[in-house]
N, C-alpha and C. Protein backbone atom coordinates (compact mmCIF):
# COMPACT_ATOMS: atom_id res chain seq x y z
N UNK A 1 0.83 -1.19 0.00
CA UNK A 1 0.00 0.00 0.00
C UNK A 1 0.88 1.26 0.00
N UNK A 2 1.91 1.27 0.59
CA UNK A 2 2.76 2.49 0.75
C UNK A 2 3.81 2.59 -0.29
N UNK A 3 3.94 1.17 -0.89
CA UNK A 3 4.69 1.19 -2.20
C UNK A 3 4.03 2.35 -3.15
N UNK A 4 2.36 1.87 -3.19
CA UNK A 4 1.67 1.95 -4.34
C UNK A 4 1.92 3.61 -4.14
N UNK A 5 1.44 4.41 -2.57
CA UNK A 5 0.72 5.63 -2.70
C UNK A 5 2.36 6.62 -3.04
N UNK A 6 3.52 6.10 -3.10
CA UNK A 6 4.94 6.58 -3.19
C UNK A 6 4.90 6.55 -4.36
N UNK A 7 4.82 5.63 -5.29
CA UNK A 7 5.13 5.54 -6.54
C UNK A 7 3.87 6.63 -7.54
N UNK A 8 2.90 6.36 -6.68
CA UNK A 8 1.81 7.59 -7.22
C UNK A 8 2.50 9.13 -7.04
N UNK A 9 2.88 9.13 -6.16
CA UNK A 9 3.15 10.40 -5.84
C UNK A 9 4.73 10.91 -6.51
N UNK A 10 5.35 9.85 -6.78
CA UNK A 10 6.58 9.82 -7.98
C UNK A 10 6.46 10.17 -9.22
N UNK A 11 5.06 9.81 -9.84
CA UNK A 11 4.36 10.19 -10.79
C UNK A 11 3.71 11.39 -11.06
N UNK A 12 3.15 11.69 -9.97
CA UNK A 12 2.51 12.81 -10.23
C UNK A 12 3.62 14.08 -10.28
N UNK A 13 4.75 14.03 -9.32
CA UNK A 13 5.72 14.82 -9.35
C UNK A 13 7.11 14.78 -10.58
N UNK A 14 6.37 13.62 -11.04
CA UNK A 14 7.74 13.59 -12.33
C UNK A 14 7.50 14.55 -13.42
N UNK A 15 6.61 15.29 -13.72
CA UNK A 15 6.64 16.50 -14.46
C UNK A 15 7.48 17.63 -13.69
N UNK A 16 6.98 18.01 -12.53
CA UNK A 16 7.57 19.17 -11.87
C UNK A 16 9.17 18.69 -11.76
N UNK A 17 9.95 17.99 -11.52
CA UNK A 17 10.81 16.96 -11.87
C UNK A 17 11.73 17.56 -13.33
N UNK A 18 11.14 17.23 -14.05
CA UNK A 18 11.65 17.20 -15.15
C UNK A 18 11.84 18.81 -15.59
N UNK A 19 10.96 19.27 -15.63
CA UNK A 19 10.89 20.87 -15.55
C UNK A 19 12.10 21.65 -14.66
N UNK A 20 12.17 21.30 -13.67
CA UNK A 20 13.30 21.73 -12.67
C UNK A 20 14.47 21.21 -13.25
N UNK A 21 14.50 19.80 -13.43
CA UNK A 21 16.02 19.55 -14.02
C UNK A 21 16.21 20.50 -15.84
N UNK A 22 15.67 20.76 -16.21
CA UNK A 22 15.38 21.77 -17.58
C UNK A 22 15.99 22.76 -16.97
N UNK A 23 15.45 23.51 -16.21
CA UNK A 23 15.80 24.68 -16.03
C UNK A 23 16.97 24.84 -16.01
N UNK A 24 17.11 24.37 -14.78
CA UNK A 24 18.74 24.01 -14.48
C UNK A 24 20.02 23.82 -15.20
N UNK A 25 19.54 22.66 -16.32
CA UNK A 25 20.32 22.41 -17.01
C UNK A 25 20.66 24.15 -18.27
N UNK A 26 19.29 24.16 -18.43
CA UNK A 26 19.12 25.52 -19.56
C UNK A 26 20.26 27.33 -18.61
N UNK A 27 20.09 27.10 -17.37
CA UNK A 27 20.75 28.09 -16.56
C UNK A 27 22.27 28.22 -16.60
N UNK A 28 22.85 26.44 -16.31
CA UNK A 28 23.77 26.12 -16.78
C UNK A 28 24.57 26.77 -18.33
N UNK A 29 23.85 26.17 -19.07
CA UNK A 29 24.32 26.56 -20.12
C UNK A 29 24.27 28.37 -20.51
N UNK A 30 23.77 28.90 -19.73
CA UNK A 30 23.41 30.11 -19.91
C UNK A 30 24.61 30.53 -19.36
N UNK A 31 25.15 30.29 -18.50
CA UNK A 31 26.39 30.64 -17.63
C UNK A 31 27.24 30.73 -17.90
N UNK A 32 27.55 28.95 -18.51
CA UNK A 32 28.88 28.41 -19.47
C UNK A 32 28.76 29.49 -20.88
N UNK A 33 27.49 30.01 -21.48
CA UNK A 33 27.65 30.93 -22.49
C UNK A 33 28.14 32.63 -21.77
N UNK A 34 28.13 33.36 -20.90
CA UNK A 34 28.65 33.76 -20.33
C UNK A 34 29.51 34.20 -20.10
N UNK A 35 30.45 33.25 -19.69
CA UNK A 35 31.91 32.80 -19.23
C UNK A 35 32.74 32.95 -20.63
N UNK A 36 32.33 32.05 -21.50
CA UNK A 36 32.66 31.95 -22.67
C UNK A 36 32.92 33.45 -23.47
N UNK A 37 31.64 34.46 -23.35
CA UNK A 37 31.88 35.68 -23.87
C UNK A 37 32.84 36.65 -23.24
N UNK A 38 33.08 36.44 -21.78
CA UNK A 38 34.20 37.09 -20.55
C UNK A 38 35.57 36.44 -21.25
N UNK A 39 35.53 35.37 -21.15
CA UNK A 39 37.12 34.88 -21.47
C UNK A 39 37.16 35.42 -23.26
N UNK A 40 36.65 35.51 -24.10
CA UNK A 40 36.30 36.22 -25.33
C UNK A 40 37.13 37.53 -25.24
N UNK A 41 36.30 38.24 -24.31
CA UNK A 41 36.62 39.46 -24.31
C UNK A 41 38.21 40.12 -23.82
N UNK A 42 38.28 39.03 -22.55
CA UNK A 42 39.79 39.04 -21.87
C UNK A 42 40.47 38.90 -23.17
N UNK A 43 40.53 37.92 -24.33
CA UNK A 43 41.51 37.10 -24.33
C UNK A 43 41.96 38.65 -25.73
N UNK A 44 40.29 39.27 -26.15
CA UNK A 44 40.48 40.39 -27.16
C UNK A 44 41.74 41.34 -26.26
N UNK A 45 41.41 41.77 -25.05
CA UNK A 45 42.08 43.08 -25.00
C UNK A 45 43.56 42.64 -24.45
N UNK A 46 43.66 41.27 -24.32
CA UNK A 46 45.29 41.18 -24.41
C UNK A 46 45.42 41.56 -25.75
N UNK A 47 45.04 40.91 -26.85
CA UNK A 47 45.90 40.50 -28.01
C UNK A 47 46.10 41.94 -28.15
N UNK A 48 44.86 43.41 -28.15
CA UNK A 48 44.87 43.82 -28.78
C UNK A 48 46.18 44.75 -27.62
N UNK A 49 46.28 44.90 -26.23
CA UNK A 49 48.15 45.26 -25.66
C UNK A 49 48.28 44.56 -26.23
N UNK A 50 48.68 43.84 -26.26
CA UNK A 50 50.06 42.75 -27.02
C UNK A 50 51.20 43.50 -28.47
N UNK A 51 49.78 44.15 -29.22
CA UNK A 51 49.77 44.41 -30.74
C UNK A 51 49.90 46.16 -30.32
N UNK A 52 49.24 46.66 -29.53
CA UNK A 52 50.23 47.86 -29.31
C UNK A 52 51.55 47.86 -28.48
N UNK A 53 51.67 47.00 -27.81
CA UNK A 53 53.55 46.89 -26.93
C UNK A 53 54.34 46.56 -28.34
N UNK A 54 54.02 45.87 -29.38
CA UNK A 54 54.52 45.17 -30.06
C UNK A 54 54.68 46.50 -31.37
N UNK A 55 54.25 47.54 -31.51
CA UNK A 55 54.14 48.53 -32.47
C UNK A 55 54.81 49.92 -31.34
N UNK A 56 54.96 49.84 -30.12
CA UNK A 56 55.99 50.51 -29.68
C UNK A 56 57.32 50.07 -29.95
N UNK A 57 57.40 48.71 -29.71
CA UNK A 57 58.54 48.21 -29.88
C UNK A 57 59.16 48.92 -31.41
N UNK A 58 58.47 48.14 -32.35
CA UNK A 58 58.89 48.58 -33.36
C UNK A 58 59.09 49.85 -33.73
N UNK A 59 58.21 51.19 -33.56
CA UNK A 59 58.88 52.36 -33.65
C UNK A 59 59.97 52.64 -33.05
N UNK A 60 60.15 51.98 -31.88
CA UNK A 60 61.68 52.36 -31.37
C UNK A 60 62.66 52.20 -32.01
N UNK A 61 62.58 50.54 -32.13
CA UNK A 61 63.63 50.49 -33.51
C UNK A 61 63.76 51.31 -34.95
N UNK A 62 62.85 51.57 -35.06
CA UNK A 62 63.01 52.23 -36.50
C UNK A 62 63.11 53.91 -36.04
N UNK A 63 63.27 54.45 -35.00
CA UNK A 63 63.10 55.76 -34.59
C UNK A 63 64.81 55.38 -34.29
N UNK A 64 65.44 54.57 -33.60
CA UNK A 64 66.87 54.19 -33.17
C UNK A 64 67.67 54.31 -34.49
N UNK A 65 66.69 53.53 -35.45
CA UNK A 65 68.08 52.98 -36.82
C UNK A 65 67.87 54.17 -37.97
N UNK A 66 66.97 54.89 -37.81
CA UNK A 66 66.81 56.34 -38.57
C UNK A 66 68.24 57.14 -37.90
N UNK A 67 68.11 57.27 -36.43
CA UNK A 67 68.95 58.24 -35.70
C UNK A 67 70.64 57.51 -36.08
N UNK A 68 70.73 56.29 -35.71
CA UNK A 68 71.88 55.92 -36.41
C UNK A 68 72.55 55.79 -37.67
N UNK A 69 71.61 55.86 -38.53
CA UNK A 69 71.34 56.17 -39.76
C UNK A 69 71.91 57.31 -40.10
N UNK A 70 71.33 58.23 -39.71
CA UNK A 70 71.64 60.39 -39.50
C UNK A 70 73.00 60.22 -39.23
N UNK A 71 73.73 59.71 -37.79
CA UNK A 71 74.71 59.94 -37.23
C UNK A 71 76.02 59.18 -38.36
N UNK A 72 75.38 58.66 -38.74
CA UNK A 72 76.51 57.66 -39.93
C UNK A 72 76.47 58.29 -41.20
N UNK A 73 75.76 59.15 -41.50
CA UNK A 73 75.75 59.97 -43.07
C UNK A 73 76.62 61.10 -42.40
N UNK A 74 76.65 61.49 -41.39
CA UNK A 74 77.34 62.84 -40.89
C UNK A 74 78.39 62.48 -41.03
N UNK A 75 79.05 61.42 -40.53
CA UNK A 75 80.13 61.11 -40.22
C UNK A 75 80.91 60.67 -41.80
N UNK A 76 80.80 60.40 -43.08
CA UNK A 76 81.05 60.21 -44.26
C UNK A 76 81.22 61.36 -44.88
């Protein structure tokens, strides 16, 4: 008898059940999409320091080998 009125009541709650694990799962993924757009964004504004340290760099050099450049035509 207490089997029966448990397993009824397993039933009747296996919609609400299923619905809750949905959600959940759907929240989840909402999160993991999220995360995904944060690390996106991090990973943009390194590259994009990266690509200006990397275009200082290079004017230096070419601002250095101009000036050495100058100093070596003087000297001829």
């Amino acid at each position: 008898m207490i089997e029966k009125i448990s397993d009824a009541a397993g039933t009747i709650y296996l919609p609400t059940h299923i619905k809750r694990v949905a959600k959940a799962e759907a929240e989840e993924k909402k999160i993991e999409a999220l995360i995904n757009i944060e690390i996106t964004e991090i990973k943009q504004r390194a590259l994009k320091r990266h690509i200006q340290e990397e275009g200082k760099k290079q004017e230096n050099i070419e601002n250095i080998t101009a000036e050495a450049l100058g100093r070596l035509k003087g000297e001829i």
